[in-house]
Protein backbone atom coordinates (compact mmCIF):
# COMPACT_ATOMS: atom_id res chain seq x y z
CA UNK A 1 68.82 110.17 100.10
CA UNK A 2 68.91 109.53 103.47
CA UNK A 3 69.72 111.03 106.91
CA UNK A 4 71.55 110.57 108.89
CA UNK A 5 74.43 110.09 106.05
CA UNK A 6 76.47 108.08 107.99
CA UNK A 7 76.43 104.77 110.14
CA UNK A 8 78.07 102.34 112.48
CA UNK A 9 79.11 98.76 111.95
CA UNK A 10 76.93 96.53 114.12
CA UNK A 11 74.49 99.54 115.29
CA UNK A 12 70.86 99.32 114.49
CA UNK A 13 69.83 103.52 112.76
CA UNK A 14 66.71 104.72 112.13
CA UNK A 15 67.38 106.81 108.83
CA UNK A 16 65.30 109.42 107.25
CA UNK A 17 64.39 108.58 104.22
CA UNK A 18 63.98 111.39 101.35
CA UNK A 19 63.03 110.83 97.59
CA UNK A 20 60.21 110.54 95.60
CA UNK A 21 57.53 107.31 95.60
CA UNK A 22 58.02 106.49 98.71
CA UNK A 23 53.93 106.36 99.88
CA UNK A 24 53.71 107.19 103.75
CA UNK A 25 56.99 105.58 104.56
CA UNK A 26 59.38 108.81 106.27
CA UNK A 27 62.01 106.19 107.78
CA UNK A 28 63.70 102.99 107.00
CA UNK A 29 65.38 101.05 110.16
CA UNK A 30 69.12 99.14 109.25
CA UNK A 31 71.98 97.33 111.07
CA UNK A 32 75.04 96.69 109.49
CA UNK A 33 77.12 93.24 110.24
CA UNK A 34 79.72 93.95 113.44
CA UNK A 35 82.18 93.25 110.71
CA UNK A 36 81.16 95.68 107.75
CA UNK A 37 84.17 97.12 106.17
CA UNK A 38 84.04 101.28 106.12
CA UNK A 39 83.95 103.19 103.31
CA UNK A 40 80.91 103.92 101.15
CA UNK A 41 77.93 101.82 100.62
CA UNK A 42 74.77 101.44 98.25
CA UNK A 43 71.99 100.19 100.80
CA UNK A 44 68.07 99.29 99.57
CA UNK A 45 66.45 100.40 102.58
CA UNK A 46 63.52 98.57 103.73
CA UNK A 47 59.84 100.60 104.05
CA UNK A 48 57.68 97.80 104.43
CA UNK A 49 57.27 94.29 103.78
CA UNK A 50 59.13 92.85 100.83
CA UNK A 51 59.07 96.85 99.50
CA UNK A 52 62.79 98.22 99.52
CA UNK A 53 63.85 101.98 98.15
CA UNK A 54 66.70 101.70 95.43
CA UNK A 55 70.07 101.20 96.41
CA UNK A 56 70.55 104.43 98.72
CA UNK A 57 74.50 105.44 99.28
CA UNK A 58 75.73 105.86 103.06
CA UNK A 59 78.70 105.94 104.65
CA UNK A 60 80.11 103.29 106.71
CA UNK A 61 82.23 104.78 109.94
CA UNK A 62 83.94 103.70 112.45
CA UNK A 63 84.50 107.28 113.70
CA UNK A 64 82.31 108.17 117.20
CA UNK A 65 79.43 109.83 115.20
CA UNK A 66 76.90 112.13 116.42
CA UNK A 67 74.02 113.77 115.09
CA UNK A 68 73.49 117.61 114.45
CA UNK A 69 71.39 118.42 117.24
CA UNK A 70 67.85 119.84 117.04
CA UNK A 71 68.81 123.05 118.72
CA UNK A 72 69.65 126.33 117.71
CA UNK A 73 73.63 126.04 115.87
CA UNK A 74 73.89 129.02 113.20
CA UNK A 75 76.38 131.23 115.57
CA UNK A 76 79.63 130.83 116.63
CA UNK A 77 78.18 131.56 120.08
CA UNK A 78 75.78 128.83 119.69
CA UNK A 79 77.84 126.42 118.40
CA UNK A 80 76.70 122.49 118.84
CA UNK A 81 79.90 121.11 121.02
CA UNK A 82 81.59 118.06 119.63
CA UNK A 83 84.68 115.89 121.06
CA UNK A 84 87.21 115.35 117.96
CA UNK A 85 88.28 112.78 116.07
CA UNK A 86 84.86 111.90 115.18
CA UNK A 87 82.33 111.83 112.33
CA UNK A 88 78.86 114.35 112.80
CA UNK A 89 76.02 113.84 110.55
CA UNK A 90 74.19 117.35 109.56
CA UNK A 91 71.81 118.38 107.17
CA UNK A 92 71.07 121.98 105.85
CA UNK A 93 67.44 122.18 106.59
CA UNK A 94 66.84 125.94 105.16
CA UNK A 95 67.90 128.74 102.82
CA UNK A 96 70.67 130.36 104.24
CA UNK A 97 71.00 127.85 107.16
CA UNK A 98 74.52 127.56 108.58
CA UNK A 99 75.58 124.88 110.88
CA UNK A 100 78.32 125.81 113.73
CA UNK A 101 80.00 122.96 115.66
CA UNK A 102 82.87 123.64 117.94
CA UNK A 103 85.60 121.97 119.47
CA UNK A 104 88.80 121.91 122.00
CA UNK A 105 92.10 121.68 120.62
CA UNK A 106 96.07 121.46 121.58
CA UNK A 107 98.80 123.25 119.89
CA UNK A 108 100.30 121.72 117.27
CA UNK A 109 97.86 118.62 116.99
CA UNK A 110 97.28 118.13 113.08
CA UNK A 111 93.34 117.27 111.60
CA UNK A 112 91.97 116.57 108.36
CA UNK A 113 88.49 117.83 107.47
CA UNK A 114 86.16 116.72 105.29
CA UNK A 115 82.77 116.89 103.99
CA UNK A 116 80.96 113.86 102.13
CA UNK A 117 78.05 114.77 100.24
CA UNK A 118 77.58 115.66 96.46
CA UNK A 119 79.72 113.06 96.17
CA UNK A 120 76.86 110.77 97.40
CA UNK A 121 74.18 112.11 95.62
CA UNK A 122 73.18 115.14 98.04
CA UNK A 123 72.20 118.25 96.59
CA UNK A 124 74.50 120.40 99.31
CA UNK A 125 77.46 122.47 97.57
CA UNK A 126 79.37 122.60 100.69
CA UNK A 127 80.98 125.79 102.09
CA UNK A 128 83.07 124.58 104.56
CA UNK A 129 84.94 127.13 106.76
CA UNK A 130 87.19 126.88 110.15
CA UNK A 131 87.38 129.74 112.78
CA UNK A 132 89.00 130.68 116.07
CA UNK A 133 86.39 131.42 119.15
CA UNK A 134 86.16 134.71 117.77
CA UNK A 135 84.98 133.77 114.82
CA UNK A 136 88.05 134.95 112.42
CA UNK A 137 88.29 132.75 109.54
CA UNK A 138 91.56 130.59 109.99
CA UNK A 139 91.34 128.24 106.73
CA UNK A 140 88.13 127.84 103.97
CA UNK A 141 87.79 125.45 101.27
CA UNK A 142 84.71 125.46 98.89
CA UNK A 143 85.45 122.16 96.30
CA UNK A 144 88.03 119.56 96.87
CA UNK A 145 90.85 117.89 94.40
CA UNK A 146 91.28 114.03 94.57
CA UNK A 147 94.11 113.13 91.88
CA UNK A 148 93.03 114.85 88.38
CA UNK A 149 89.37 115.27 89.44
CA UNK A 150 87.69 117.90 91.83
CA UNK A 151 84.21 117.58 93.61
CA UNK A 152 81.82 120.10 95.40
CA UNK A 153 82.45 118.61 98.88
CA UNK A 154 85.19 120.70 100.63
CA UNK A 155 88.10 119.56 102.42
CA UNK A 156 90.80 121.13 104.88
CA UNK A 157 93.47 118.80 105.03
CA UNK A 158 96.72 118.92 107.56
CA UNK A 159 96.16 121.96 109.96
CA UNK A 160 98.42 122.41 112.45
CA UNK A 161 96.76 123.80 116.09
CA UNK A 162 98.11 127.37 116.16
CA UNK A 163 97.33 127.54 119.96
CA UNK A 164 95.12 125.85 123.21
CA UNK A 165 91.74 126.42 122.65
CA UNK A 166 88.37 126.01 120.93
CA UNK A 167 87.78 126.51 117.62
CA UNK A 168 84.69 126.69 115.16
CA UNK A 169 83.43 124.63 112.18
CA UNK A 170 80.97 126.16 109.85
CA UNK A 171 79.15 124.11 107.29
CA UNK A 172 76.63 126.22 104.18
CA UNK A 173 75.60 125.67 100.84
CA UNK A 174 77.76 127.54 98.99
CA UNK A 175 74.58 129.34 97.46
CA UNK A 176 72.93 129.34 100.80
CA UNK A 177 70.30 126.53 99.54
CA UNK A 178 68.62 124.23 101.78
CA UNK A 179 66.30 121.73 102.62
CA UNK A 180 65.67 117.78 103.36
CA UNK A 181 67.75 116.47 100.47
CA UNK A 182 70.89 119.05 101.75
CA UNK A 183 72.53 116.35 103.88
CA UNK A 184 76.13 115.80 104.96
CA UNK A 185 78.58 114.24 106.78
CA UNK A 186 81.55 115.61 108.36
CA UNK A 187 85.04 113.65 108.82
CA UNK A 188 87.41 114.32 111.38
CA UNK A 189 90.78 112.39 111.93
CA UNK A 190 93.41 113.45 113.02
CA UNK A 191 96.38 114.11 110.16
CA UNK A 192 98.44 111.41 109.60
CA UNK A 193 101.11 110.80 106.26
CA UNK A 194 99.51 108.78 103.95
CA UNK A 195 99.12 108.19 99.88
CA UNK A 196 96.91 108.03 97.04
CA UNK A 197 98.20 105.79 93.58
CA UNK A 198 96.04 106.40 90.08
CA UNK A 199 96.86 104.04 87.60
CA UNK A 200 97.66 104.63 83.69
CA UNK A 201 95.66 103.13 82.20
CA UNK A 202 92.21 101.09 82.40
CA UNK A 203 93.54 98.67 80.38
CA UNK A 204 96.45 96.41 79.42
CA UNK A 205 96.31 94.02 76.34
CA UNK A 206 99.14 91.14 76.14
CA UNK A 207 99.37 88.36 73.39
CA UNK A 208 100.80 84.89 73.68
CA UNK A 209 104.69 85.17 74.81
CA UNK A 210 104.31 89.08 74.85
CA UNK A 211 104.44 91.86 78.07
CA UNK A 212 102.71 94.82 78.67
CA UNK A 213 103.89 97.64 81.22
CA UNK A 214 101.38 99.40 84.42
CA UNK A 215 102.70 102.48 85.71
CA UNK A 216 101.01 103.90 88.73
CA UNK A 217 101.99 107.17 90.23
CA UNK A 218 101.68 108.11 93.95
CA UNK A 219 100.95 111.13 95.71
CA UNK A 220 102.21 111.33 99.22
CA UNK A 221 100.83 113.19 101.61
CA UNK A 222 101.45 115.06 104.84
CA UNK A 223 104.81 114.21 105.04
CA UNK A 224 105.04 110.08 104.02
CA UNK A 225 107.91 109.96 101.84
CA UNK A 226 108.50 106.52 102.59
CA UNK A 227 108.92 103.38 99.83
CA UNK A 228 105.60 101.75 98.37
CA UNK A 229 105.59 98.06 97.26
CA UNK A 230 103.20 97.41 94.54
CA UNK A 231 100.93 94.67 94.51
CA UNK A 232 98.37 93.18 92.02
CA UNK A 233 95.60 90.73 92.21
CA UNK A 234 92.75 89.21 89.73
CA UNK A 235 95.19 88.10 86.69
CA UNK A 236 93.87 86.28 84.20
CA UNK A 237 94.99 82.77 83.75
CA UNK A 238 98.13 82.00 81.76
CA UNK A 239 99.21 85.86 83.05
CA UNK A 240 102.40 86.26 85.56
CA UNK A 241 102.79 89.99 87.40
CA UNK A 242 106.20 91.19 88.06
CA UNK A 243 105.25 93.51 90.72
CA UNK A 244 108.03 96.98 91.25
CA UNK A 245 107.90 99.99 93.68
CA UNK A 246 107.91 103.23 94.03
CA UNK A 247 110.84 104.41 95.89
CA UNK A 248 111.44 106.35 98.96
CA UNK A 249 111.94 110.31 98.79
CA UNK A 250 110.23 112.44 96.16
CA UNK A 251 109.98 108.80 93.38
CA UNK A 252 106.41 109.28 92.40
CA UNK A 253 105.96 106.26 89.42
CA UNK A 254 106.50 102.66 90.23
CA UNK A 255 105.80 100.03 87.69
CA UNK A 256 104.20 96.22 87.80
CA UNK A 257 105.31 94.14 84.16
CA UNK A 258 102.71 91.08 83.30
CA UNK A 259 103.64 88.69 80.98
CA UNK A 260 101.78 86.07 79.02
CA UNK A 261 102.40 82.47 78.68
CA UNK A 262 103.58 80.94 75.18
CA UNK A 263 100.58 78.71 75.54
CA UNK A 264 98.04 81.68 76.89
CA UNK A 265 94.76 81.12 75.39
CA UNK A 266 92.22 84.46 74.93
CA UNK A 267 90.96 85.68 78.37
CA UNK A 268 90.32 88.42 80.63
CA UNK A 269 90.35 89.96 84.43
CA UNK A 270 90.10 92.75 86.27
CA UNK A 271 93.11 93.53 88.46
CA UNK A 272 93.27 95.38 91.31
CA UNK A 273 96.65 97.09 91.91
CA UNK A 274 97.12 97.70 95.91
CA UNK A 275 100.28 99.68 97.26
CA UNK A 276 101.91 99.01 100.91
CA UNK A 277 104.33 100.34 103.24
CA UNK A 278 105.56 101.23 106.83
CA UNK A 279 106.12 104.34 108.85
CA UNK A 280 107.60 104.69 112.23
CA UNK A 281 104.68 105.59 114.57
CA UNK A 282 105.12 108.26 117.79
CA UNK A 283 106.07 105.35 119.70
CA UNK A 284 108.39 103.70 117.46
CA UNK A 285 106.31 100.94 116.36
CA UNK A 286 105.65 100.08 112.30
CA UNK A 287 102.46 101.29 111.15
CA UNK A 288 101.13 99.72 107.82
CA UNK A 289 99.50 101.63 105.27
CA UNK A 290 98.07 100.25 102.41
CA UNK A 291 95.56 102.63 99.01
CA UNK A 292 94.49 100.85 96.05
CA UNK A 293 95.31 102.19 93.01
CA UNK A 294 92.49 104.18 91.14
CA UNK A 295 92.41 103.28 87.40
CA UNK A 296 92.55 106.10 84.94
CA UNK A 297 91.01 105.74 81.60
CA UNK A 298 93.16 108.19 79.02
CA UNK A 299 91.41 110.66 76.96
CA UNK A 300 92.34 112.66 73.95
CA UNK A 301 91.73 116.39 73.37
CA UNK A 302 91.72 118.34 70.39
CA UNK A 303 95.20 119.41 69.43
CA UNK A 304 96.82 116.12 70.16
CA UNK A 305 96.70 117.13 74.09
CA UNK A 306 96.16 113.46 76.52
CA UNK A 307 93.76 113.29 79.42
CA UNK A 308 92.65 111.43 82.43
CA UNK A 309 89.04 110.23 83.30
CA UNK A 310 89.15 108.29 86.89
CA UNK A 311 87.28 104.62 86.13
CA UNK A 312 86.36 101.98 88.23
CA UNK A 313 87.89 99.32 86.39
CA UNK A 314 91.25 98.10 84.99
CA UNK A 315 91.14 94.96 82.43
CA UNK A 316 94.08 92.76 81.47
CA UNK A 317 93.28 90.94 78.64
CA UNK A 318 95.08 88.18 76.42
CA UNK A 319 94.44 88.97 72.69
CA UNK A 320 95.53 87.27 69.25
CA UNK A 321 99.15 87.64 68.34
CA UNK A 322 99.95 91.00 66.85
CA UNK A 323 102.37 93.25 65.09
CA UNK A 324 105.37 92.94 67.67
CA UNK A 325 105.64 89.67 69.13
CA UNK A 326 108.76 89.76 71.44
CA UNK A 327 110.72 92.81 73.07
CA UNK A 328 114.43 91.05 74.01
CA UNK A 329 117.01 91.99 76.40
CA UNK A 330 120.46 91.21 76.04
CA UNK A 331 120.27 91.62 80.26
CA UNK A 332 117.42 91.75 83.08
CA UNK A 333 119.92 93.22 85.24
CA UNK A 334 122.01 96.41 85.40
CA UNK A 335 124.97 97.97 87.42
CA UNK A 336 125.78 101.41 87.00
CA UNK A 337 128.02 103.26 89.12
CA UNK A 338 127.50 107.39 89.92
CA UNK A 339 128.71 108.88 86.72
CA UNK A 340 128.92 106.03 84.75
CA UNK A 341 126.47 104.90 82.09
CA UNK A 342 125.76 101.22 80.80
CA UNK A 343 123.90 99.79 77.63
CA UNK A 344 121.40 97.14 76.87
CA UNK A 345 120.99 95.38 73.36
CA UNK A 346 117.10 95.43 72.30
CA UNK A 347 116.08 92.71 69.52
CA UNK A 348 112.38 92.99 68.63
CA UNK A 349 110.60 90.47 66.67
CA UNK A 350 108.10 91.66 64.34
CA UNK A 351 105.24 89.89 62.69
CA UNK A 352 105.08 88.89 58.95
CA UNK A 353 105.07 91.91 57.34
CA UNK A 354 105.20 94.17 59.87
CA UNK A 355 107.48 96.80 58.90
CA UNK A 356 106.54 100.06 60.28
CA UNK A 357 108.90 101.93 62.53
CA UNK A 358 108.99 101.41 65.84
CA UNK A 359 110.26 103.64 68.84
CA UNK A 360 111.87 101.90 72.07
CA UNK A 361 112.33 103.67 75.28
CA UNK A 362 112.10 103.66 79.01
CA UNK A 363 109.42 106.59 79.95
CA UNK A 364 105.76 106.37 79.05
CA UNK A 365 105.53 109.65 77.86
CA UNK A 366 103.27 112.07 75.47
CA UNK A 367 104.27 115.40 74.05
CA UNK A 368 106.33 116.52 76.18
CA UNK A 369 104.27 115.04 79.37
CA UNK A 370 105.71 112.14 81.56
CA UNK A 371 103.33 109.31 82.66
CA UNK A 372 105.39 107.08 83.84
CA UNK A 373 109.33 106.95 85.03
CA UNK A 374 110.30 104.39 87.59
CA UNK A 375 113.80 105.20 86.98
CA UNK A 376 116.14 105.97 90.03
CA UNK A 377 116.58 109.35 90.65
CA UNK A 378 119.99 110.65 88.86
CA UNK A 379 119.39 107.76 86.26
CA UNK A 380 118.07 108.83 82.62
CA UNK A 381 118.59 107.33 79.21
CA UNK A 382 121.51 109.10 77.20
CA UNK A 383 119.39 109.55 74.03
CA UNK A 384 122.69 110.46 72.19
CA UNK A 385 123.97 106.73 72.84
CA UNK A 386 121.19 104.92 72.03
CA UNK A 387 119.66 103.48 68.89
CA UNK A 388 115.75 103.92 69.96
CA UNK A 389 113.88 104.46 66.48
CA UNK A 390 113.51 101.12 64.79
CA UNK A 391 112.50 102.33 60.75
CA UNK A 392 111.89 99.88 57.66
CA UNK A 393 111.40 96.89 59.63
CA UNK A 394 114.78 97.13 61.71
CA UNK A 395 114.51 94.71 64.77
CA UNK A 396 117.69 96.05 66.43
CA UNK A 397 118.61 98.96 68.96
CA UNK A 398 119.63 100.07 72.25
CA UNK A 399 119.26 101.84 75.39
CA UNK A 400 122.48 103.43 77.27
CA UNK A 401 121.35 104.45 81.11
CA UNK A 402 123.82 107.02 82.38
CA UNK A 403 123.44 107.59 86.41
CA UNK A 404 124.69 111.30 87.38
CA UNK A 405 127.89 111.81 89.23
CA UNK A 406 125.86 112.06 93.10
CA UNK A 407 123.03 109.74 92.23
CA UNK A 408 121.88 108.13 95.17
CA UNK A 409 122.25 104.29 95.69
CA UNK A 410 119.81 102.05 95.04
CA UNK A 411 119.13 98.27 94.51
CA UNK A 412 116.92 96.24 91.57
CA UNK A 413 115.02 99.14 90.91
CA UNK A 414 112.43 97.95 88.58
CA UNK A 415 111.78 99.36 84.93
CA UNK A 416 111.15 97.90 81.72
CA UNK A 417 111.92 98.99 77.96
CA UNK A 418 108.89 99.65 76.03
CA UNK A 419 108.14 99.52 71.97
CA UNK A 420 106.03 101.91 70.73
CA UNK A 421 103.91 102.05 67.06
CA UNK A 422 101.92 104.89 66.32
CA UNK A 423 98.00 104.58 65.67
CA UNK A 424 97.81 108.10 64.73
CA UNK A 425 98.89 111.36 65.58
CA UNK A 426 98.20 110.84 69.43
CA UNK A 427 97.62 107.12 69.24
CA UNK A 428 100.39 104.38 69.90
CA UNK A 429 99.90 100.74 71.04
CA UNK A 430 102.93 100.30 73.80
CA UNK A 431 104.44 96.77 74.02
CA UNK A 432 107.03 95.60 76.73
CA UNK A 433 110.24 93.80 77.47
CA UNK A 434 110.52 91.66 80.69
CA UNK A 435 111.53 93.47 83.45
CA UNK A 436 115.14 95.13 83.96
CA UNK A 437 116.65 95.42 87.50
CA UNK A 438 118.48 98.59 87.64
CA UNK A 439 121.08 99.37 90.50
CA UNK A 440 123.12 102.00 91.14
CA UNK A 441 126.17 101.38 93.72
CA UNK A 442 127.57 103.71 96.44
């Protein structure tokens, strides 16, 4: 560990050091390049000559940041004055220690707050509390939720001013622990609409000729309801991405198709899947905002039930050919008008062989959980007019879309029809046609 958590690009910090095996060395001295991108960081600190700690996480700000100062701060009256947005490094030094830092505020002005800690290897279970000047709780949050996944840090996210004035922030261990390796660092931005994508899955397997489908799912936040356009970088050679988008409104899944060459040869990549997009700013300029997608890997429980593990990592790879080799459209592109429905031939071709059944359809889907629909709103396949279960080594079927009388317009929305064989009970491998531009007309 290391205090204070948090540094500047370009700015030379002393940091404490804590651990164990460190001799007589209590501090370690670095400077970041002018240039170093924000976010967090694994940094061998330096304690002597040629002797560095192991790699040591920080955060990299760009926030103002200040220190907790050495005075007295465990009070709302003696509260350590800060100036907001900004970033304050703290540690809880004690049992039952309680760090106070207040601040001005205007009604109606909108802040996210958020502690980074356990999720960098400190032992603090943050407590994380916000008060008026008379020290009456206004919001508390003990762990945080990021996607599927929830960590010890806290995090108050979009509150709105109620009123002109100063108001308290009040950092503890949620067990009132303390001491050297109890450090933290506090966030503070003002609220602004942004998104998070997770991708399903980790992993995408194509053979020679063949497709494979990636959904990723957003979740907007503090208002952004605008479109994302999906993007994807690191294919493997001999591998083309057919990159979608998640629509405006309350779409959450977009998809990206990849499709392997005839000629593709066995290889491998990781990808990483970005999403982009534009909102109006207070003056009435575009603002970009970009996430990258975070790769789930998909778990199985007992009972048949499917979970999500957040990864680092998602791998396209180019394997041998395999049971299904082709997933054919009789179109790539589709016009439906509201009410109306449409239908699209599906030819599969099947190894020698082959002759298990085979499900087609257009939502990744398990039990009766959804995954992944990038379908328009309004549009959904009329499973009464399609031919989707492919038994005895059938190779034909199809898919009939039917919009809903007031579904909205929309243009080349991108999907794709999938074939599905079943591993096991909770099992399938999931092969894909090229992509199919769906619109629906005014």
């Amino acid at each position: 560990q290391a205090y204070p958590l948090a540094v500047a690009p370009g700015k030379a910090t002393r940091l404490q050091v804590v651990g164990y095996h460190l001799g007589q060395a209590t501090s370690a001295d670095v400077q970041l390049e002018q240039d170093a991108s924000c976010g967090e960081v694994q940094l061998a600190l330096p304690l002597a000559d040629d002797v560095h700690t192991n790699p040591v996480p920080l955060v990299v700000s760009d926030l103002p940041l200040v220190n907790e100062p050495t005075t007295e701060n465990n009070t709302v009256e003696t509260a350590s004055m800060v100036t907001l947005p900004g970033g304050i490094n703290g540690r809880i030094e004690q049992e039952s220690d309680v760090d106070c830092f207040a601040f001005e505020a205007k009604k109606d002005e909108k802040y996210w707050f958020e502690i980074i800690a356990r999720r960098l290897g400190s032992a603090l279970d943050s407590h994380l509390r916000l008060l008026n000047s008379d020290g009456k709780q206004l919001q508390l949050n003990d762990d945080l939720r990021i996607g599927k996944r929830g960590s010890s840090d806290s995090w108050i996210e979009n509150w709105q001013v109620p009123a002109d004035g100063k108001y308290i922030l009040e950092v503890r261990d949620l067990h009132l622990r303390g001491g050297d390796p109890f450090v933290y660092h506090l966030r503070v931005t003002k609220a602004e609409p942004y998104f998070e994508l997770y991708l399903d899955t980790d992993k995408t397997q194509l053979t020679p000729g063949t497709s494979g489908i990636m959904f990723v799912r957003a979740v907007k936040k503090n208002g952004f309801d605008g479109e994302i356009a999906l993007q994807i970088d690191g294919l493997p050679a001999g591998v083309t991405g057919h990159c979608g988008r998640i629509l405006a409104g309350k779409a959450v899944d977009g998809c990206i198709v990849l499709t392997a060459a005839d000629d593709a040869t066995p290889t491998w990549g990781n990808v990483t899947i970005r999403g982009v997009s534009e909102i109006p700013s207070a003056t009435g300029d575009a603002v970009s905002l970009s996430a990258q997608a975070v790769p789930y890997q998909e778990t199985y429980q007992p009972g048949g039930g499917r979970g999500h593990y957040p990864v680092a990592l998602h791998t396209v790879a180019i394997a041998a050919p395999s049971d299904i080799r082709a997933v054919k459209l009789s179109t790539h592109e589709l016009t439906l008008k509201p009410g109306g429905s449409a239908k699209v031939d599906i030819t599969i071709e099947r190894a020698e062989g082959f002759d298990k059944n085979v499900s087609l359809d257009v939502i990744f889907k398990h039990l009766s959980s959804v995954y992944g629909n990038s379908l328009p709103a309004g549009v959904t396949l009329d499973g009464g007019a399609s031919k989707v279960l492919l038994t005895k080594g059938a190779v034909t079927g199809h898919i009939t879309l039917q919009a809903a009388a007031d579904a909205a317009p929309v243009q080349k929305q991108q999907i794709a029809v999938m074939a599905n064989v079943s591993l096991n009970f909770v099992m399938k491998a999931t092969y894909s046609s090229k992509p199919l531009l769906v619109t629906v007309t005014e």
